[in-house]
Protein backbone atom coordinates (compact mmCIF):
# COMPACT_ATOMS: atom_id res chain seq x y z
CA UNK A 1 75.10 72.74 90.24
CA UNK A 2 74.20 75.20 87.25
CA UNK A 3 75.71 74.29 84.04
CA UNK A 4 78.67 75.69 83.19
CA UNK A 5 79.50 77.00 79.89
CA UNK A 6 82.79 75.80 78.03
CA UNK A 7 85.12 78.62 76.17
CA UNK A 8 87.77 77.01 74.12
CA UNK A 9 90.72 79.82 74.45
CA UNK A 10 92.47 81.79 77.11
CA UNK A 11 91.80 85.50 77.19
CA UNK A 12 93.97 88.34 77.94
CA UNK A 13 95.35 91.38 77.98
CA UNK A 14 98.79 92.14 76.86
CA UNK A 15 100.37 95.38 77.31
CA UNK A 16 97.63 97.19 75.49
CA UNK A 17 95.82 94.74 73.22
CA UNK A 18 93.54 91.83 74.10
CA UNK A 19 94.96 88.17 73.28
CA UNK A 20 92.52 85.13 72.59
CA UNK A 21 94.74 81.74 72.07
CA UNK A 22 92.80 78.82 70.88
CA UNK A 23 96.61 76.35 71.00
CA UNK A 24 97.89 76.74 73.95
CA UNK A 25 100.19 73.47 75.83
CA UNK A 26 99.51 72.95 79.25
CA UNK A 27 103.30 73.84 79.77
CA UNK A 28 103.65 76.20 77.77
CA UNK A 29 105.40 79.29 79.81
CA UNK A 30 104.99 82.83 79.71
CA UNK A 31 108.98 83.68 78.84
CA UNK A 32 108.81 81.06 75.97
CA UNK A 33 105.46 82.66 74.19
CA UNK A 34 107.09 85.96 74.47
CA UNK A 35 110.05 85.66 73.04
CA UNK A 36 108.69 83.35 70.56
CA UNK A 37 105.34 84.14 69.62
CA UNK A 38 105.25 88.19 70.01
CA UNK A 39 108.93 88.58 69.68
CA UNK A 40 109.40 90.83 72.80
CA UNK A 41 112.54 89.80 73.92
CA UNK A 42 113.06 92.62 76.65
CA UNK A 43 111.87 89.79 79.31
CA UNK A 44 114.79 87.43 79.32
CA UNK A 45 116.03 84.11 80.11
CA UNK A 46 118.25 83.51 83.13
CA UNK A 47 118.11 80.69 85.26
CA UNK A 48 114.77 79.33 84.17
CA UNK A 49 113.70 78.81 87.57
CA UNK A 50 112.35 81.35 89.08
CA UNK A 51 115.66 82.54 91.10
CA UNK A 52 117.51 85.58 89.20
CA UNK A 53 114.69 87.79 87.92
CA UNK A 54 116.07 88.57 84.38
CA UNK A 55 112.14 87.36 83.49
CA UNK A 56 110.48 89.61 85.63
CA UNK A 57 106.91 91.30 84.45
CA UNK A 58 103.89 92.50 85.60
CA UNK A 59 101.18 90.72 86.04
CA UNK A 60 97.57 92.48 87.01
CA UNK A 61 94.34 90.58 88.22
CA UNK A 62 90.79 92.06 89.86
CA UNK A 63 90.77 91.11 93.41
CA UNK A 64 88.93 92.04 96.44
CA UNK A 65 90.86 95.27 96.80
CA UNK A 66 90.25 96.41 93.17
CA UNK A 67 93.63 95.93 90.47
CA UNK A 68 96.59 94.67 91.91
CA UNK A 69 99.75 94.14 89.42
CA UNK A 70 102.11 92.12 90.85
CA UNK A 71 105.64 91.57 89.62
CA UNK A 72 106.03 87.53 88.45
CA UNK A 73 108.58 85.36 87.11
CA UNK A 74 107.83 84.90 83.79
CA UNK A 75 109.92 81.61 83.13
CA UNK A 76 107.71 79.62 85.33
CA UNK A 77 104.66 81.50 85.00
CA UNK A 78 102.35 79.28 82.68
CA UNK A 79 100.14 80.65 80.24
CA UNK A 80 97.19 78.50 81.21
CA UNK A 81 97.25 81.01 84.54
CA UNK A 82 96.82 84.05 82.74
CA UNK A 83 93.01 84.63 81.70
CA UNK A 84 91.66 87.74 83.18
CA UNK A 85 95.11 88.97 83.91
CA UNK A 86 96.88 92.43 82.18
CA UNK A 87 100.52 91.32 81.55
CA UNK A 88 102.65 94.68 81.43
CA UNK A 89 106.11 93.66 79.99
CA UNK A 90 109.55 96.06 79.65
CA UNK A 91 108.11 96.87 76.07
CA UNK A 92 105.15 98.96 77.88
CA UNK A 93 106.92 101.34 79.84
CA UNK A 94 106.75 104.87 78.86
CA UNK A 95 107.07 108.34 80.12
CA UNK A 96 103.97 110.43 80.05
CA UNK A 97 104.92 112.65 76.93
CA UNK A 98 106.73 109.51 75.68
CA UNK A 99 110.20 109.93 76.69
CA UNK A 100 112.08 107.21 78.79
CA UNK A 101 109.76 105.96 81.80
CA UNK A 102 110.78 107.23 85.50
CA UNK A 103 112.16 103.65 86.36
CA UNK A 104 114.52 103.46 83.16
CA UNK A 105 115.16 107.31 83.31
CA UNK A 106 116.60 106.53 87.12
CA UNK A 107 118.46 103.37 86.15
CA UNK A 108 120.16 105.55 83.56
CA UNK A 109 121.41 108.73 85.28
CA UNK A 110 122.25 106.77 88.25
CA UNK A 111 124.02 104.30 86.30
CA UNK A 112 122.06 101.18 87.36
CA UNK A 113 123.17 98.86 84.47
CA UNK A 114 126.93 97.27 83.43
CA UNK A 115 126.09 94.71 80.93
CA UNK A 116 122.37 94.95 80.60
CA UNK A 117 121.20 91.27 80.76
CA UNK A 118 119.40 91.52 83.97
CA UNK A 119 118.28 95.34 83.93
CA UNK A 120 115.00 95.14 82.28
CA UNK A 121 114.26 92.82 84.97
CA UNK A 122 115.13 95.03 87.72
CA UNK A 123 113.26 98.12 85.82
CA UNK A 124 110.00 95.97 86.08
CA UNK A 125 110.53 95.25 89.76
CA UNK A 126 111.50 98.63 90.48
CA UNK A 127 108.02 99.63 88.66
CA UNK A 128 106.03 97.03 90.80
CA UNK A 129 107.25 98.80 93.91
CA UNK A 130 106.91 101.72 92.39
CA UNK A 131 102.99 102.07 91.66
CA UNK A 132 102.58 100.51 95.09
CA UNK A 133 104.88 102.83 97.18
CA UNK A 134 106.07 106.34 95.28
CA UNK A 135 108.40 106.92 98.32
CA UNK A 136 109.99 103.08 99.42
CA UNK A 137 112.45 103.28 101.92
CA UNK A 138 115.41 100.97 101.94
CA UNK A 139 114.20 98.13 103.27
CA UNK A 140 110.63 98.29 100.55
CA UNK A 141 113.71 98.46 97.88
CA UNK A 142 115.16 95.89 98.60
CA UNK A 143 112.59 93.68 99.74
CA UNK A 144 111.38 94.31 96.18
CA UNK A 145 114.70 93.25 94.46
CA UNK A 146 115.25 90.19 96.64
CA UNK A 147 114.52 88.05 93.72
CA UNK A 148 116.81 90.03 90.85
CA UNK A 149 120.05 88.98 91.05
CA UNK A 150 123.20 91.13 89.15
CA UNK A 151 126.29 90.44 88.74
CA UNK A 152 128.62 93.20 87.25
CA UNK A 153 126.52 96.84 88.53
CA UNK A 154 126.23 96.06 92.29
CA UNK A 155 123.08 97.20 94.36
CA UNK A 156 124.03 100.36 95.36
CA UNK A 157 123.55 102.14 91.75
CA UNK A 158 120.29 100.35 91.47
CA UNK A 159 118.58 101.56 94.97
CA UNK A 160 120.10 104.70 94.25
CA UNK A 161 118.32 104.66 91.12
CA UNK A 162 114.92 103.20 93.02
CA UNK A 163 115.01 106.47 95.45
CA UNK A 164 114.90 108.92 92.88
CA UNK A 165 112.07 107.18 90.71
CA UNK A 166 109.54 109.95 91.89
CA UNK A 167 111.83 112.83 90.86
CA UNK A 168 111.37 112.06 87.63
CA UNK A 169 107.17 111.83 87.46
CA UNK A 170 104.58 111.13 89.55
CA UNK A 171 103.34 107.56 90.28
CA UNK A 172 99.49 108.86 89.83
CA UNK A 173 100.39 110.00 86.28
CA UNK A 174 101.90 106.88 85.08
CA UNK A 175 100.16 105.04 82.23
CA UNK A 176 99.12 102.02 84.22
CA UNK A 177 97.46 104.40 86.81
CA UNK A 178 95.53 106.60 84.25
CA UNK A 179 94.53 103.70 82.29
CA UNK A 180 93.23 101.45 85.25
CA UNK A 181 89.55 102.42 85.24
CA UNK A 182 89.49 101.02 81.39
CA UNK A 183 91.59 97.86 82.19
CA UNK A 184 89.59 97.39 85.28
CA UNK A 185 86.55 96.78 82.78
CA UNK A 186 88.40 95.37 79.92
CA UNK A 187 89.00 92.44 83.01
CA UNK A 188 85.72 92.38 84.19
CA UNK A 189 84.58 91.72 80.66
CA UNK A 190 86.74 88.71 80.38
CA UNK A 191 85.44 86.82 83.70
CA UNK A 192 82.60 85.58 81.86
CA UNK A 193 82.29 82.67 84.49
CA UNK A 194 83.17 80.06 81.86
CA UNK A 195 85.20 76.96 82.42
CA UNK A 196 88.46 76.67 79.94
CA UNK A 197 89.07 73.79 78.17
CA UNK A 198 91.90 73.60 75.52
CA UNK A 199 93.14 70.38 73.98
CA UNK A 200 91.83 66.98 74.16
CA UNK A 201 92.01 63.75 75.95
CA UNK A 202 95.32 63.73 78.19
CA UNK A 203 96.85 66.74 76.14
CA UNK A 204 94.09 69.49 77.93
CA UNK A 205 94.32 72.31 79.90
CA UNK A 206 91.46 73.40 82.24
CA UNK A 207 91.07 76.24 84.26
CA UNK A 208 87.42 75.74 86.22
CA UNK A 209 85.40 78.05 86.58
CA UNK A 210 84.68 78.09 90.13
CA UNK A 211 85.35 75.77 93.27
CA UNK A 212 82.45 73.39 92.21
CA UNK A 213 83.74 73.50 89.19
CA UNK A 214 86.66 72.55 89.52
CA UNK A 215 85.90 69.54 92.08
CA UNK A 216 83.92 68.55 89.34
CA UNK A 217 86.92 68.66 86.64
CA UNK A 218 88.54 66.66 89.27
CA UNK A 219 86.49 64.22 89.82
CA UNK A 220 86.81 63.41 86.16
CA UNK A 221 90.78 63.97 86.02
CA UNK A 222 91.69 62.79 89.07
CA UNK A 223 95.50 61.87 88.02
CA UNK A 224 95.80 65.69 86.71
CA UNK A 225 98.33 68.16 87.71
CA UNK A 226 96.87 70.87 90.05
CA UNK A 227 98.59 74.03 88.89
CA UNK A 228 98.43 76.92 91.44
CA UNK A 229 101.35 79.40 91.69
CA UNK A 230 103.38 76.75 89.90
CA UNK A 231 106.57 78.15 91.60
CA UNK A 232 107.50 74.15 92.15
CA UNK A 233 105.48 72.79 89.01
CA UNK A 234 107.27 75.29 86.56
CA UNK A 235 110.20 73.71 87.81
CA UNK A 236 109.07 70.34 87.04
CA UNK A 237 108.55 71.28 83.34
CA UNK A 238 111.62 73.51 82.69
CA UNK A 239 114.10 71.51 84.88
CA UNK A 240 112.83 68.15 84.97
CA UNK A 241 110.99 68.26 81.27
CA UNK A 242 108.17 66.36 83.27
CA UNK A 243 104.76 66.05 81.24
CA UNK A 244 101.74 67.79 83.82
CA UNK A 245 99.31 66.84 81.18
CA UNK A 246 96.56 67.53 81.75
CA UNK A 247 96.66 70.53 84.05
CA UNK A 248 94.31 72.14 86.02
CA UNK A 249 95.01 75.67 87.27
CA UNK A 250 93.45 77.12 89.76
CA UNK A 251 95.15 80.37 90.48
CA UNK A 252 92.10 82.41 89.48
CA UNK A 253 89.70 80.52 92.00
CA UNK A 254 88.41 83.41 94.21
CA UNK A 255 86.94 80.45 96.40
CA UNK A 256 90.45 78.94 97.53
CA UNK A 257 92.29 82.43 97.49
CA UNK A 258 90.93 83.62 101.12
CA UNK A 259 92.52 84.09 104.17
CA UNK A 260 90.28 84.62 107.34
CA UNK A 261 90.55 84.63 111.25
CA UNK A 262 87.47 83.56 113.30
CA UNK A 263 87.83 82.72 117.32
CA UNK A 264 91.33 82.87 117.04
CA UNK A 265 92.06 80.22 114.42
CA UNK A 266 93.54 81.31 110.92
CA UNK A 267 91.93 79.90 107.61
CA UNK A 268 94.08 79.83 104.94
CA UNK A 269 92.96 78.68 100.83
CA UNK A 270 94.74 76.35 98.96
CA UNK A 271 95.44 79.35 96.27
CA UNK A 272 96.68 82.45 99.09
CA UNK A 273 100.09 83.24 98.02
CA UNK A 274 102.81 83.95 100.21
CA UNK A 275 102.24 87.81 99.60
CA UNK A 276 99.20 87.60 100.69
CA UNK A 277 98.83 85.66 103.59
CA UNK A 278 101.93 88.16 104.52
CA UNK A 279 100.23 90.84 107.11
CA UNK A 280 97.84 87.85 109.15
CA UNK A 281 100.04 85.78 109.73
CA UNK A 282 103.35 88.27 110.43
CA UNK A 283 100.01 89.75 112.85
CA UNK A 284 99.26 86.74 114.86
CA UNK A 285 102.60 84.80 114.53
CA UNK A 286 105.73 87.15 114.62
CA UNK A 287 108.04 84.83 113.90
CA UNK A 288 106.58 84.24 110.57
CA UNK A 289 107.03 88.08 109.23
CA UNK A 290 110.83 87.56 109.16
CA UNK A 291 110.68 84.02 107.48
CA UNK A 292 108.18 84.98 104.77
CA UNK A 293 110.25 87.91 103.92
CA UNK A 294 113.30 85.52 103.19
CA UNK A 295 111.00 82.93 101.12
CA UNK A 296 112.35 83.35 97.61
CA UNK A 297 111.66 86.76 96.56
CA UNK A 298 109.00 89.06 95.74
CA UNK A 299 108.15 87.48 92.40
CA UNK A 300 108.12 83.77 93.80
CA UNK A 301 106.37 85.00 96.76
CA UNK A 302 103.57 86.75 94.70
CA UNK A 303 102.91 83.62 92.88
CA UNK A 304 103.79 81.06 95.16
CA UNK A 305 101.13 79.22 97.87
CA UNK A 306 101.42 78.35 100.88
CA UNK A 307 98.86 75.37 100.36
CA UNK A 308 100.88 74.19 97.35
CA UNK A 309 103.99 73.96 99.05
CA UNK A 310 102.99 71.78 101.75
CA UNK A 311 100.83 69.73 100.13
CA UNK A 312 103.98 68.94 97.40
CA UNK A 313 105.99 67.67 100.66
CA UNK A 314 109.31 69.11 99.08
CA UNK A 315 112.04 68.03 101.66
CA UNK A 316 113.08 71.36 100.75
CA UNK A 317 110.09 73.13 101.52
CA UNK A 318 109.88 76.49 103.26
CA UNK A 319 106.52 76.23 105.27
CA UNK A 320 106.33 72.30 106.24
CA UNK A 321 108.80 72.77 109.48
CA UNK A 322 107.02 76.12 111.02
């Protein structure tokens, strides 16, 4: 195994300006750093747990298929998962000459918001489907909004408001779509195929820097926390106040995030989310397709593994009994 070379902060991108953090707590969240650190307080607290989506941001990564953005739960989202990722919060959004964005424009006119609490949250859900699909029928909408809950506007305004995104600009013109050829290399730049080490002793955070890497880290740590979508570990820290000292995440392991087929049996790596395992398995096991869609909701299901929740044996657990 070649040597691997050790960086001592997690890089990123936020909104538009690359972030290095040298102090960073293994349990540190996404929502709390926000808030706190950069004082952009459009992503709020809710329910800390991943359920009503008043946290809700983007989150973009290099994969296979180019840049994906996905919409995430920042409450349980820890920062430790974030290098090489573009986080797009509410702050971000913008129209093209720099009026209201699309998304907020619709939630306005169609009057998608009562007290406000949980709307930026819906906006940034609304945006996720959005870039993906510029025309979403029903079902995309609400599939979408599964995991934003609100309780003085009612739906209706809302997926009112999500239909007539487009008539107010064009999905190809947004910001995030012009500007994805220069965040696509500002990305590539940051995989620089170093392993992460921040802290010392049992106060560290690692994120490997490949599979043998981190089997390696392991071998060394073998009492650490294995962080992966951390849709149950995030819970452990902001319900529980556990200490996952040290922590390993392994979210950005292209090695475990695969999902194959070969003489009809299905492969599946510790680190596929639920979103992505989505279209084999809903292919090759029907009955699947209409459980996944009711796991959580889009933002638990973009971060969320299927490995992880088995191998935590949560008598709750959605993927144990199929």
């Amino acid at each position: 195994m070649a040597k691997i070379s050790i960086r001592k902060e997690i890089r990123f991108i936020l909104n538009g300006r690359d972030v290095a953090l040298s102090s960073v707590a293994s349990d540190a969240t996404l929502l709390d750093w926000l808030r706190l650190e950069r004082s952009l307080r459009g992503t709020k607290e809710g329910c800390a747990e991943g359920d009503c989506g008043a946290c809700t941001v983007l989150v973009g990564k290099l994969s296979a298929g180019g840049l994906v953005y996905e919409s995430v739960n920042a409450c349980i989202r820890f920062l430790g998962s974030l290098d090489a990722t573009h986080v797009v919060t509410v702050e971000h959004l913008r129209g093209v000459s720099g009026q209201l964005h699309p998304v907020q424009q619709a939630m306005v006119d169609f009057h998608g918001s009562q007290c406000g609490f949980c709307t930026p949250g819906f906006v940034m859900s609304l945006y996720g489907l959005w870039m993906k699909s510029s025309n979403p029928s029903n079902a995309d909408i609400e599939k979408a909004l599964q995991g934003n809950l609100c309780r003085c506007t009612g739906y209706e305004a809302i997926i009112r408001a999500a239909h007539a995104i487009s008539s107010y600009g064009k999905a190809a013109e947004d910001p995030l779509a012009a500007e994805r050829k220069a965040i696509t290399e500002r990305l590539e730049a940051l995989h620089d195929g170093a392993r992460v080490e921040i802290g010392s002793a049992k106060a560290r955070l690692v994120v490997p820097a490949d599979v043998d890497d981190f089997a390696a880290v392991l071998d060394k740590e073998p009492g650490a926390t294995i962080v992966a979508g951390s849709t149950d570990v995030g819970l452990w820290v902001t319900k529980h106040m556990r200490d996952i000292s040290p922590a390993i995440f392994i979210g950005n392991l292209d090695g475990l995030s695969t999902i194959s087929e070969e003489n009809g049996i299905i492969s599946i790596g510790a680190g596929v989310t639920y979103t992505d395992a989505f279209a084999t398995l809903a292919k090759r096991i029907p009955a699947l397709g209409p459980l996944f869609d009711r796991i959580g909701g889009e933002q638990v299901r973009n971060m969320g593994t299927i490995g992880g929740n088995i191998a935590n044996g949560s008598p709750i657990g959605d993927t144990p009994p199929p």
